[in-house]
Protein backbone atom coordinates (compact mmCIF):
# COMPACT_ATOMS: atom_id res chain seq x y z
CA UNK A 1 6.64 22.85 1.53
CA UNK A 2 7.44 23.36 5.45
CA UNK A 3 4.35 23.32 7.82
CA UNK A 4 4.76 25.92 10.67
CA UNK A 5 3.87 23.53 13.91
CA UNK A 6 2.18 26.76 15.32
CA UNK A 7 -0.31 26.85 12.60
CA UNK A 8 -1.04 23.46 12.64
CA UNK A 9 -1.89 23.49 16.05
CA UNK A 10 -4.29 26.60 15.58
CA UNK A 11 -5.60 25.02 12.43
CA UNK A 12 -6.22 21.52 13.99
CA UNK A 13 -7.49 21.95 17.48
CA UNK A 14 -8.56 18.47 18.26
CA UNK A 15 -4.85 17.83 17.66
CA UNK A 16 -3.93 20.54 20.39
CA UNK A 17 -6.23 18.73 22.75
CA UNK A 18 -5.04 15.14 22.03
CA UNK A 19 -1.23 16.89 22.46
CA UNK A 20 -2.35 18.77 26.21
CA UNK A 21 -4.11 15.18 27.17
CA UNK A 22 -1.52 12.92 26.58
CA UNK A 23 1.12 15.47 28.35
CA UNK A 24 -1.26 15.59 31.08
CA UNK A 25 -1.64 11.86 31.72
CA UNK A 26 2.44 11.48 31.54
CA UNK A 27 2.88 14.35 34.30
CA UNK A 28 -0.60 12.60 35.94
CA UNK A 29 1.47 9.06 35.75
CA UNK A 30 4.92 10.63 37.22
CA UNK A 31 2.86 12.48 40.29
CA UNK A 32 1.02 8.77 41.01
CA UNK A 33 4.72 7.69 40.97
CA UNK A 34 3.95 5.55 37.95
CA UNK A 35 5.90 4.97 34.69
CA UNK A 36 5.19 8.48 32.67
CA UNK A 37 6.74 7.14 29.63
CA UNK A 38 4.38 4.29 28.93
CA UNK A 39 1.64 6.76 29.93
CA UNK A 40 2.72 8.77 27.06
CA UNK A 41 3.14 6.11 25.29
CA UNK A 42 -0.28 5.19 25.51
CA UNK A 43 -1.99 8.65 25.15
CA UNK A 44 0.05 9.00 22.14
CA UNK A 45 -1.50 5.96 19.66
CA UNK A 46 -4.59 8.60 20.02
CA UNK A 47 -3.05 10.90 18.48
CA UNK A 48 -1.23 8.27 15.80
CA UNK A 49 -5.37 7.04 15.56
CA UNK A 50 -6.44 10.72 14.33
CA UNK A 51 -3.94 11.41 11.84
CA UNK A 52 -4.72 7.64 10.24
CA UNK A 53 -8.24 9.23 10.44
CA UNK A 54 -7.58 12.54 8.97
CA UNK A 55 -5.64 10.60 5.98
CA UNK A 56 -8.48 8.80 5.48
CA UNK A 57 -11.14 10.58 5.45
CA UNK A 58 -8.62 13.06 3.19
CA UNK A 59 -7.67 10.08 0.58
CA UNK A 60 -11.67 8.76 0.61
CA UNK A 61 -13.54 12.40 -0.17
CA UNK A 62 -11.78 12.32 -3.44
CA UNK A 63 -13.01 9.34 -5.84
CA UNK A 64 -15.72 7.48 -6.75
CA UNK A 65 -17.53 5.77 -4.24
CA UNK A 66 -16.48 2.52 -4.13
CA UNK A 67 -13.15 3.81 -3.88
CA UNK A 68 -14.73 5.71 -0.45
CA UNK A 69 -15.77 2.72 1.08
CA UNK A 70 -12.21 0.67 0.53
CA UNK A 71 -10.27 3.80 2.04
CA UNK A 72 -12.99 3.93 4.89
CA UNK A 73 -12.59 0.07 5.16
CA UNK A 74 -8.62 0.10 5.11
CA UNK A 75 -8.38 3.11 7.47
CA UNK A 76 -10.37 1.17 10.31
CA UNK A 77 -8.17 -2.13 10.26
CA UNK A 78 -5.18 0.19 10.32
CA UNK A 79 -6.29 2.23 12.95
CA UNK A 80 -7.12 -1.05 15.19
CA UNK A 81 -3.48 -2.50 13.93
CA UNK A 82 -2.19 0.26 15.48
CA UNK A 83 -3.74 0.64 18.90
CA UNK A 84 -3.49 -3.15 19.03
CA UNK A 85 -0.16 -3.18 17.64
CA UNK A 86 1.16 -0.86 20.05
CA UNK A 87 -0.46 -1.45 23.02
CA UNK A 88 0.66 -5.10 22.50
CA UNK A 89 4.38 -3.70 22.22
CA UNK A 90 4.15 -1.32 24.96
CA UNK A 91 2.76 -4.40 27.36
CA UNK A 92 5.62 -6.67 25.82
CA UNK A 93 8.48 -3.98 26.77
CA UNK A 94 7.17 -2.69 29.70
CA UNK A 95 4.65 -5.43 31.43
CA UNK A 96 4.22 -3.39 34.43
CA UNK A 97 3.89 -0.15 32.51
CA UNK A 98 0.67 -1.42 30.48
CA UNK A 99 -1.56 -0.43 32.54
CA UNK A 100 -0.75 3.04 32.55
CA UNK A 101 -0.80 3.00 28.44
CA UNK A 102 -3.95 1.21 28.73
CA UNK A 103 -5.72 3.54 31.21
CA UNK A 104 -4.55 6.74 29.40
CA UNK A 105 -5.14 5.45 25.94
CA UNK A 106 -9.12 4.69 26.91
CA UNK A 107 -8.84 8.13 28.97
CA UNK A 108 -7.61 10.29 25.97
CA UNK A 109 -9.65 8.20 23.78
CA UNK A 110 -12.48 8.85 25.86
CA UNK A 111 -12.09 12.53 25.35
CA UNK A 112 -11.46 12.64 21.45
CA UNK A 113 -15.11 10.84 21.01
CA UNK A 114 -16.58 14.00 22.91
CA UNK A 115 -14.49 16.46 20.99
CA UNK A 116 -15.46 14.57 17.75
CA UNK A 117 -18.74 14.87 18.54
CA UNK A 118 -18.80 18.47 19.29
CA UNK A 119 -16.45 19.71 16.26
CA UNK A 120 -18.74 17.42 13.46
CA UNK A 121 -21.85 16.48 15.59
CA UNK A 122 -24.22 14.09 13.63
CA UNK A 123 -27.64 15.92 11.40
CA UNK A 124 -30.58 15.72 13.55
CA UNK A 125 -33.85 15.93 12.52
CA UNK A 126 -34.09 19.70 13.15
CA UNK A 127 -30.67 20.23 11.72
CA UNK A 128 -29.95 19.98 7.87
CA UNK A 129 -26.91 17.97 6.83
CA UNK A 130 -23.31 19.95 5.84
């Protein structure tokens, strides 16, 4: 089964975002005259956080409950393993270049948690839950 990137892209538009974000903070970096590959770098473990999370949540819908909860569980400590894991690689490569990973991770980041929000926002109390 191939997967058209074109209609993944349309299908997933959080993933179109996180794809324009972290291309813009690599062309950001390289106009600041700073290191646009560690920028990337760094804007892309957002985008390596969101598929863990879309696997997740994916694997953890179908099951019993319990099984729910140990999916939910595992997916956090792999998500943190890899924004640790590769931020800690990126500084021990490139020391110099961490901050720019760093700063565009937490940017790109930053952004996701708004577009989260606004794609699955939380059941208020005048709004019935989905």
């Amino acid at each position: 089964m191939s997967v058209n990137p074109v209609d993944l892209l349309r299908r997933e538009p959080v993933l179109t975002l996180l794809l324009a974000l972290s291309a813009a903070c690599a062309v950001i970096a390289l106009v600041a005259g700073r290191n646009a590959a560690t920028a990337l770098a760094g804007a892309l473990l957002v985008v390596a956080y969101w598929l863990v999370e879309r696997l997740a949540a994916r694997v953890g819908r179908d099951g019993p409950f319990g099984r729910a909860i140990a999916v939910g569980l595992g997916g956090m400590v792999v998500r943190l393993a890899i924004v640790v894991g590769g931020l800690v690689v990126i500084g021990l490569i490139d020391r110099a270049g961490f901050v720019e990973a760093a700063f565009s991770f937490v940017a790109v980041y930053t952004i996701y948690l708004g577009a989260r929000l606004w794609r699955h926002p939380a059941p208020g109390p005048g709004r019935p839950a989905r």
